[in-house]
C-alpha atoms as a PDB file:
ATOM      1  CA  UNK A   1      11.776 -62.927 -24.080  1.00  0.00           C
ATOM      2  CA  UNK A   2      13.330 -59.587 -24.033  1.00  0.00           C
ATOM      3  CA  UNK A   3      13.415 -56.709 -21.097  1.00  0.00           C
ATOM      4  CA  UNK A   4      13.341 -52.957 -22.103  1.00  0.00           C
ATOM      5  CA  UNK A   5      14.339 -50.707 -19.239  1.00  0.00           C
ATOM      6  CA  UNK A   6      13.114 -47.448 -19.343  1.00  0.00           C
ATOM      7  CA  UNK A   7      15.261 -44.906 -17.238  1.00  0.00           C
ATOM      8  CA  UNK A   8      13.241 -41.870 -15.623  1.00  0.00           C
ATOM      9  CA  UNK A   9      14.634 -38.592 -16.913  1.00  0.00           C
ATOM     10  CA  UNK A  10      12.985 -35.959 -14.612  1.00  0.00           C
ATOM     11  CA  UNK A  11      13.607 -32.924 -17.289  1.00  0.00           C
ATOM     12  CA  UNK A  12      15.449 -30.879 -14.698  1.00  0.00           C
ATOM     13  CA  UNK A  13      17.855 -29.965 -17.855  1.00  0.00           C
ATOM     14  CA  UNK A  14      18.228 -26.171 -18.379  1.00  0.00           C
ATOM     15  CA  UNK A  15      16.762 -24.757 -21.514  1.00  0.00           C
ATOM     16  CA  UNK A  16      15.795 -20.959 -20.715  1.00  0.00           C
ATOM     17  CA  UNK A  17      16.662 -18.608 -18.017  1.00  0.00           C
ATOM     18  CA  UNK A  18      15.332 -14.942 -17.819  1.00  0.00           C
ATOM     19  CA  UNK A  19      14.958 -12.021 -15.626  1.00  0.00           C
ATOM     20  CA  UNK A  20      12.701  -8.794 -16.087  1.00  0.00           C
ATOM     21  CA  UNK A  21      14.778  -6.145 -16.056  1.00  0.00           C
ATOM     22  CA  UNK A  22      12.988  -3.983 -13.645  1.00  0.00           C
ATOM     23  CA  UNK A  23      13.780  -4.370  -9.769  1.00  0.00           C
ATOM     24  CA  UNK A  24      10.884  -4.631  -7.596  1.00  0.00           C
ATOM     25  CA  UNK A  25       9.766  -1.535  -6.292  1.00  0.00           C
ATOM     26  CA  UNK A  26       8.270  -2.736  -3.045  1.00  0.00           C
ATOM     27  CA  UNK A  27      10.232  -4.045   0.228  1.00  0.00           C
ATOM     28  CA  UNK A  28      12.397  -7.235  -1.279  1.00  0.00           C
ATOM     29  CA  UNK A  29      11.056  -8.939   1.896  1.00  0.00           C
ATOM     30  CA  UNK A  30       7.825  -8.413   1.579  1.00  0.00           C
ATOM     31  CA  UNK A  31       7.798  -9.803  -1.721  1.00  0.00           C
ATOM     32  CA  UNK A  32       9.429 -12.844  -1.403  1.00  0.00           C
ATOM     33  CA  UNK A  33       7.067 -13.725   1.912  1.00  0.00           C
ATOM     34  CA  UNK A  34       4.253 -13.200  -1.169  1.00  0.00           C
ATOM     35  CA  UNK A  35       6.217 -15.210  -3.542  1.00  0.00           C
ATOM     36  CA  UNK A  36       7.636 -18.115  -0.899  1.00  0.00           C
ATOM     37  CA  UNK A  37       3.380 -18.664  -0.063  1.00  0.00           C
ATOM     38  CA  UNK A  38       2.718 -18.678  -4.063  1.00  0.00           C
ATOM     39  CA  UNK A  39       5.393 -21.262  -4.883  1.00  0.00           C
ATOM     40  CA  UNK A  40       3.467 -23.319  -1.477  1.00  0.00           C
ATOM     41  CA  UNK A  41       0.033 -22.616  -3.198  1.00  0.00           C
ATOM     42  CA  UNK A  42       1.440 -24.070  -6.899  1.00  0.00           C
ATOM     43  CA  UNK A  43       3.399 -27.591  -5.044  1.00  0.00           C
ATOM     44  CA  UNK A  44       0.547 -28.550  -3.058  1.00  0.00           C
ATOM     45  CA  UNK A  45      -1.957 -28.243  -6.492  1.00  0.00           C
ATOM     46  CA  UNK A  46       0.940 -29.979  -7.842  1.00  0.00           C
ATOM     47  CA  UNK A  47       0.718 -32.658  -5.480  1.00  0.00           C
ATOM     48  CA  UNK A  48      -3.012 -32.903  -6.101  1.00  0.00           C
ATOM     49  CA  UNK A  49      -1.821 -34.172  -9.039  1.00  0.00           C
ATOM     50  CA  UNK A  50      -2.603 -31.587 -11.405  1.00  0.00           C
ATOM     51  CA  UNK A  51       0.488 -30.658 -14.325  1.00  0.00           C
ATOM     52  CA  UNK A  52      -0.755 -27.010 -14.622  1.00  0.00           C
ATOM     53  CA  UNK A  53      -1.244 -24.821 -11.602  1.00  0.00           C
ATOM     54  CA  UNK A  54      -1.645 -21.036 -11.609  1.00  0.00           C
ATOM     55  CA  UNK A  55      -1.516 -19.197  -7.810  1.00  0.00           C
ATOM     56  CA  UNK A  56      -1.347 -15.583  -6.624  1.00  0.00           C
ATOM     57  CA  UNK A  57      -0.479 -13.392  -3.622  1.00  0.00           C
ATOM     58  CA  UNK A  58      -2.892 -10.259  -3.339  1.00  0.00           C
ATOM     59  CA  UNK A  59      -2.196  -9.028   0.002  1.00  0.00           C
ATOM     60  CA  UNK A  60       0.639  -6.801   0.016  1.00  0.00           C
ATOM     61  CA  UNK A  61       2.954  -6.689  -2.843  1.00  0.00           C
ATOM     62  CA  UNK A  62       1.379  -8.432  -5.442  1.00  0.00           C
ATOM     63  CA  UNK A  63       2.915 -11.538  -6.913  1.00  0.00           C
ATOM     64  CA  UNK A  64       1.503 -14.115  -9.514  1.00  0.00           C
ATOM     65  CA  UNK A  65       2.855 -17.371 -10.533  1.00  0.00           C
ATOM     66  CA  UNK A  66       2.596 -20.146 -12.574  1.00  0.00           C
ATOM     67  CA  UNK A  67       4.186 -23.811 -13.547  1.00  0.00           C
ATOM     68  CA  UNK A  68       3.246 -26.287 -16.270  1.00  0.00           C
ATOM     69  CA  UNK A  69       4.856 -30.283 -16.528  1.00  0.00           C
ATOM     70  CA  UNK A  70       4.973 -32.559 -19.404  1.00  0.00           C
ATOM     71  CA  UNK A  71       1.518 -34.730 -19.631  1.00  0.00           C
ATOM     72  CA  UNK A  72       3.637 -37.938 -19.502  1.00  0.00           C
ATOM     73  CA  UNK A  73       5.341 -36.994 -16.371  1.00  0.00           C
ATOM     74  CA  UNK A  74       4.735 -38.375 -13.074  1.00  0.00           C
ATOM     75  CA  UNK A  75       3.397 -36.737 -10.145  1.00  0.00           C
ATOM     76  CA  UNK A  76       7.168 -36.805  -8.133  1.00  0.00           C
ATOM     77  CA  UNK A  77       8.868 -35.930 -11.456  1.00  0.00           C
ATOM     78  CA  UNK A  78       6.849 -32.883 -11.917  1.00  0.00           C
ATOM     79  CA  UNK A  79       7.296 -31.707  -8.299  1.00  0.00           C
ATOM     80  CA  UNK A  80      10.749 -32.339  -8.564  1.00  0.00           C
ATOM     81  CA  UNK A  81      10.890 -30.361 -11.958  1.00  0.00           C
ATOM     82  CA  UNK A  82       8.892 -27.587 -10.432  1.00  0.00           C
ATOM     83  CA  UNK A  83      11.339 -27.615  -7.001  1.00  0.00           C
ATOM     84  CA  UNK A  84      14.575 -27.001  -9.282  1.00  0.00           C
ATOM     85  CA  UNK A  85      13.050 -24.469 -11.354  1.00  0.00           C
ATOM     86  CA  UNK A  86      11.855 -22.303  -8.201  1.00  0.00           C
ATOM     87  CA  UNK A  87      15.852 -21.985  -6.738  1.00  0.00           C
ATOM     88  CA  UNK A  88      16.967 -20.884 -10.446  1.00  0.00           C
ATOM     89  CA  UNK A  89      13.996 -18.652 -10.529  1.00  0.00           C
ATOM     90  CA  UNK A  90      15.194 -17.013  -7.223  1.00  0.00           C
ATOM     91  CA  UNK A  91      18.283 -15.499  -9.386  1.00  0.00           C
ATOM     92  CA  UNK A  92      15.777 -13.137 -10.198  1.00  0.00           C
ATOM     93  CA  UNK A  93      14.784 -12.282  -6.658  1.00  0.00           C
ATOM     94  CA  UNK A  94      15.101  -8.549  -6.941  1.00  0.00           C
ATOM     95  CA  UNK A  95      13.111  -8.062  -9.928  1.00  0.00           C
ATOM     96  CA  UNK A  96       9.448  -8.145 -10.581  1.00  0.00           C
ATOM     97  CA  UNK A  97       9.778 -11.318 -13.021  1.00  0.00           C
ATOM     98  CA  UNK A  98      11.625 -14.525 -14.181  1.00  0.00           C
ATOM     99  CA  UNK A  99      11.058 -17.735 -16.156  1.00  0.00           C
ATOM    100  CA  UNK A 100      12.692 -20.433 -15.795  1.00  0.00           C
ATOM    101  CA  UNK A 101      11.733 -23.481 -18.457  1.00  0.00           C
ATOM    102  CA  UNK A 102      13.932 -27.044 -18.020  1.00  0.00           C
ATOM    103  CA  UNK A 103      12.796 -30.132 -20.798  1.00  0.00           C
ATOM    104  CA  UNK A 104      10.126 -31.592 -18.412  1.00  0.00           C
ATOM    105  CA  UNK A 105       8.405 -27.852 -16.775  1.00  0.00           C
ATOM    106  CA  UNK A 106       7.815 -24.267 -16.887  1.00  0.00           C
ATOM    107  CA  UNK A 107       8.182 -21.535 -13.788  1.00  0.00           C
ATOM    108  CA  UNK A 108       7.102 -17.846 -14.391  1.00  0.00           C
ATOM    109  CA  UNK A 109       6.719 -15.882 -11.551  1.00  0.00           C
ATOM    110  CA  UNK A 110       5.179 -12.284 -11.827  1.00  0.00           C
ATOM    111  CA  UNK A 111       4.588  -9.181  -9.689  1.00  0.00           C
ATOM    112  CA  UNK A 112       2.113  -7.642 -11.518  1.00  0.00           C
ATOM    113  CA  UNK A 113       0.743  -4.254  -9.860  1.00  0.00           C
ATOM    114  CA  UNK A 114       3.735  -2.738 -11.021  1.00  0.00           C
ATOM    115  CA  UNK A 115       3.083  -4.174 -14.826  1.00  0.00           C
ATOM    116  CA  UNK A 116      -0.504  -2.700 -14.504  1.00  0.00           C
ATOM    117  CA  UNK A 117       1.075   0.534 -12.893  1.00  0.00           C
ATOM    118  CA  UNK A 118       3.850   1.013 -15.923  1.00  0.00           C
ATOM    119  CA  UNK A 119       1.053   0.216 -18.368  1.00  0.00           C
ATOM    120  CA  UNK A 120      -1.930   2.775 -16.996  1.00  0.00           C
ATOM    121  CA  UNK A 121       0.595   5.151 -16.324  1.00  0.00           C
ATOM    122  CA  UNK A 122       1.936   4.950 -19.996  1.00  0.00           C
ATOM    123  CA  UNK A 123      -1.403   5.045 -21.744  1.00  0.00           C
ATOM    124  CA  UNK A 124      -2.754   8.008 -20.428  1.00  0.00           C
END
């Protein structure tokens, strides 16, 4: 008889890091408050279990967010993807936007009144 060991990988390796290029416009501490309770809102629909989770902040300055894990990964490997990804994400604390995507997840975080600003005020 022979035994196959199959090693976790928890696809916290690095493939993409990005920042908007526009600073938030808003008080910095504000924002992160709005961004620190959208990250809680996407871990605990994480830990529900679910490998796609989508969560927003509307009071205040405006933030959206969203995280996607591999199918095949487990419910600890996917929080622990989506834990990594929010610290590198917070390079891009000052601006309105950043991605992060690792092997195993996806992080983009969003504030997007000032997208919908830029954009109304550009088609007018």
């Amino acid at each position: 008889m022979e035994f196959k060991f199959v090693v976790s990988d928890s696809g916290i390796k690095l493939v993409y890091e990005g920042c908007s290029k526009e600073n938030v416009s808003t008080s910095l501490s504000e924002f992160n408050s709005n961004l620190n309770d959208t990250f809680r809102n996407l871990r605990s629909q994480l830990n529900a279990g679910n490998h796609f989770a989508v969560a927003n902040q509307l009071e205040g300055p405006v933030v959206y967010a969203m995280v996607q894990c591999r199918d095949y990964m487990s419910t600890a490997e996917c929080i622990a993807c989506f834990s990594a990804a929010s610290i590198e994400v917070r390079n891009c604390s000052a601006t309105i936007g950043g991605r992060v995507v690792y092997d195993g997840c996806f992080l983009r975080s969003l504030a997007c009144n000032i997208i919908i600003f830029k954009m109304n005020s550009t088609h007018k």
